[in-house]
C-alpha atoms as a PDB file:
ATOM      1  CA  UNK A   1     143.365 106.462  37.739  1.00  0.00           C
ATOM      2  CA  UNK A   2     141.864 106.337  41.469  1.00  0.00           C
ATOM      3  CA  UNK A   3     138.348 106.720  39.602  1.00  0.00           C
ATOM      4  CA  UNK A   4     138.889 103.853  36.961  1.00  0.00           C
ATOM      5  CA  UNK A   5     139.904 101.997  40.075  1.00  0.00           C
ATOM      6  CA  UNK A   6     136.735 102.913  42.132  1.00  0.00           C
ATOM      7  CA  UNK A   7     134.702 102.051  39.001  1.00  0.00           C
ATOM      8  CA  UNK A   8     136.666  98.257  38.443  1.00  0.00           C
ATOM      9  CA  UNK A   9     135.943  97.567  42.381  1.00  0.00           C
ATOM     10  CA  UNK A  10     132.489  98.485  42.256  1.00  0.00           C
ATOM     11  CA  UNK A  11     131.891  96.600  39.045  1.00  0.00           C
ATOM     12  CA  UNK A  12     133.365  93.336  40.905  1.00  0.00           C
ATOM     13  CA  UNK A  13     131.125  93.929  43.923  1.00  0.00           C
ATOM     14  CA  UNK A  14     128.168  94.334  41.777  1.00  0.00           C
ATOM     15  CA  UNK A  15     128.746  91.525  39.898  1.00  0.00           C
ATOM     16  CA  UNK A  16     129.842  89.132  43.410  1.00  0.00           C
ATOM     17  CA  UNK A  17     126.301  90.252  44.580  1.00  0.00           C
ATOM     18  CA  UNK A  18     124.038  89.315  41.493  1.00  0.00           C
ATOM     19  CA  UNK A  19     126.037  85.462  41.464  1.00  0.00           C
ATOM     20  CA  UNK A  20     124.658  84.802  44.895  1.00  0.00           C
ATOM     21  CA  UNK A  21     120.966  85.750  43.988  1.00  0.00           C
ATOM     22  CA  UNK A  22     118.862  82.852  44.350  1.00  0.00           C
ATOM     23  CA  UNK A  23     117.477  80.285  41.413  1.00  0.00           C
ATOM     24  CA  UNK A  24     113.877  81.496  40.328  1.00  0.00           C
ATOM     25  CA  UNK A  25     111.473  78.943  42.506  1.00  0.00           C
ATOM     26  CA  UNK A  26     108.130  80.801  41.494  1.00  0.00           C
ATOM     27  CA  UNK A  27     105.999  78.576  39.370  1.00  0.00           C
ATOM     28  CA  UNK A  28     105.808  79.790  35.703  1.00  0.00           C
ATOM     29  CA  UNK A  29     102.181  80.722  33.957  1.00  0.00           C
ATOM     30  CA  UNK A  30     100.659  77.296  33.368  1.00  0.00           C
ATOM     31  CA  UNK A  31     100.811  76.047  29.936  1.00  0.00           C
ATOM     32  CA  UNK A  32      97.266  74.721  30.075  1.00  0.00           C
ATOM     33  CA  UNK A  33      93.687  75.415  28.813  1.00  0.00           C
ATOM     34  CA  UNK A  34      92.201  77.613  31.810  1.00  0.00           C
ATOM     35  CA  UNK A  35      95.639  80.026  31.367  1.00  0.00           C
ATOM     36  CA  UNK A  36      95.812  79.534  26.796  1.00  0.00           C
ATOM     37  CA  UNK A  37      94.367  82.873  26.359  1.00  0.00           C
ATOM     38  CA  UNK A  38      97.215  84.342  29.185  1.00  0.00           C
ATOM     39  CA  UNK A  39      99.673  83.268  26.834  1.00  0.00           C
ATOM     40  CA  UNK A  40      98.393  85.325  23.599  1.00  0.00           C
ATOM     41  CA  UNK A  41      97.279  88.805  25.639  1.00  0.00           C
ATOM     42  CA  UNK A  42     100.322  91.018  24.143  1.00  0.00           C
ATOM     43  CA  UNK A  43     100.485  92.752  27.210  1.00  0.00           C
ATOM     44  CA  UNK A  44     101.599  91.402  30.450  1.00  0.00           C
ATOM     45  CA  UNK A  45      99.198  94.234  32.303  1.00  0.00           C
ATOM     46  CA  UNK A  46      96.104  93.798  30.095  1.00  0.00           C
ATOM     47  CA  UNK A  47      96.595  89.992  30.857  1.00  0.00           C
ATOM     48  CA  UNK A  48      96.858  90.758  34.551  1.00  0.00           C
ATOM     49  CA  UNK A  49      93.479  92.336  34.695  1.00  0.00           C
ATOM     50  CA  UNK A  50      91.932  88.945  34.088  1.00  0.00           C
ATOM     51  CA  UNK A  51      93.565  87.088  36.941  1.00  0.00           C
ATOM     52  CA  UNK A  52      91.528  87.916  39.386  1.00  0.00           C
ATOM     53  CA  UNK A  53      88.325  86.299  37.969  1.00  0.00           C
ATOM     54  CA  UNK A  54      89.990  82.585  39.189  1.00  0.00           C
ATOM     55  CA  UNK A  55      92.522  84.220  42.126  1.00  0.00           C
ATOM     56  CA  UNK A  56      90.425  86.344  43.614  1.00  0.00           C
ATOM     57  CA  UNK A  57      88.942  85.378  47.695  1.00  0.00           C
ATOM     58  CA  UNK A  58      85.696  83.852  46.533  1.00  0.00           C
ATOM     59  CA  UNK A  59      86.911  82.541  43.098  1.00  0.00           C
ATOM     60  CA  UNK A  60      87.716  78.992  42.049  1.00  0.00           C
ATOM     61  CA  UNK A  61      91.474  79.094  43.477  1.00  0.00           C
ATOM     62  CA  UNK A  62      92.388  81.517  45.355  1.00  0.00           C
ATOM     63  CA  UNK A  63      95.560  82.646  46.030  1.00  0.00           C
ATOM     64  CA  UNK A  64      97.442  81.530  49.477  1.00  0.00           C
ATOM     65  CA  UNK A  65      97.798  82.961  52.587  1.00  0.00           C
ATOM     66  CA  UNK A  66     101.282  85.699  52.244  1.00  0.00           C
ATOM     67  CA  UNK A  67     100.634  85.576  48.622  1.00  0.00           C
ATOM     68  CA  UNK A  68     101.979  89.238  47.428  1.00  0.00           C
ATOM     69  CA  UNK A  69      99.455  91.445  46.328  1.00  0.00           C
ATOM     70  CA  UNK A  70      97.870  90.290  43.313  1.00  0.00           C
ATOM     71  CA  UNK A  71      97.846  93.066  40.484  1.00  0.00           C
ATOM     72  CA  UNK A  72     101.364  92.140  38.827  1.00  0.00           C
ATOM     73  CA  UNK A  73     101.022  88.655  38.170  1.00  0.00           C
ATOM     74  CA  UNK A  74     103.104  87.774  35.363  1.00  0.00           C
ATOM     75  CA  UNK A  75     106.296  89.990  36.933  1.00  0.00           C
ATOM     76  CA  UNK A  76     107.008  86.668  38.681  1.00  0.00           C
ATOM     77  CA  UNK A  77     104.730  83.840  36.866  1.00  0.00           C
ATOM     78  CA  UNK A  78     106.463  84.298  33.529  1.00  0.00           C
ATOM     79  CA  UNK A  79     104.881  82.887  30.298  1.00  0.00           C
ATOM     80  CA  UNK A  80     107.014  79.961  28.848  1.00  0.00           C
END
């Protein structure tokens, strides 16, 4: 009984926690020409490898300053 208890609060707490997570603000993968052949690599990590080539320091738009580091891009720029 004590453990089904245990279980119930810890469920509740769990659950408390994950409804005050904030909304999503990172801009999603752009639905546009440049980022068209994003959207049909299979693989989020494949697709990743090709970021860089626009993102990178010297390339055409670089990421800004306290970006996080750049080598999982679609975890948080998801593809519509």
């Amino acid at each position: 009984m004590l453990l089904n208890i245990c279980f119930a609060v810890l469920s509740l707490a769990l659950l408390l926690f994950l409804l005050q997570a904030p909304e999503e603000t990172t801009s999603p993968l752009p639905d546009d020409q440049i980022h068209a052949r994003f959207h049909l690599i299979r693989s989020k990590r494949e697709a990743d490898k090709h970021c860089a080539s626009c993102h990178s320091e010297n390339g055409e738009s670089p990421l800004p300053d306290g970006h996080p580091p750049p080598f999982r891009c679609l975890f948080c720029h998801k593809r519509n």
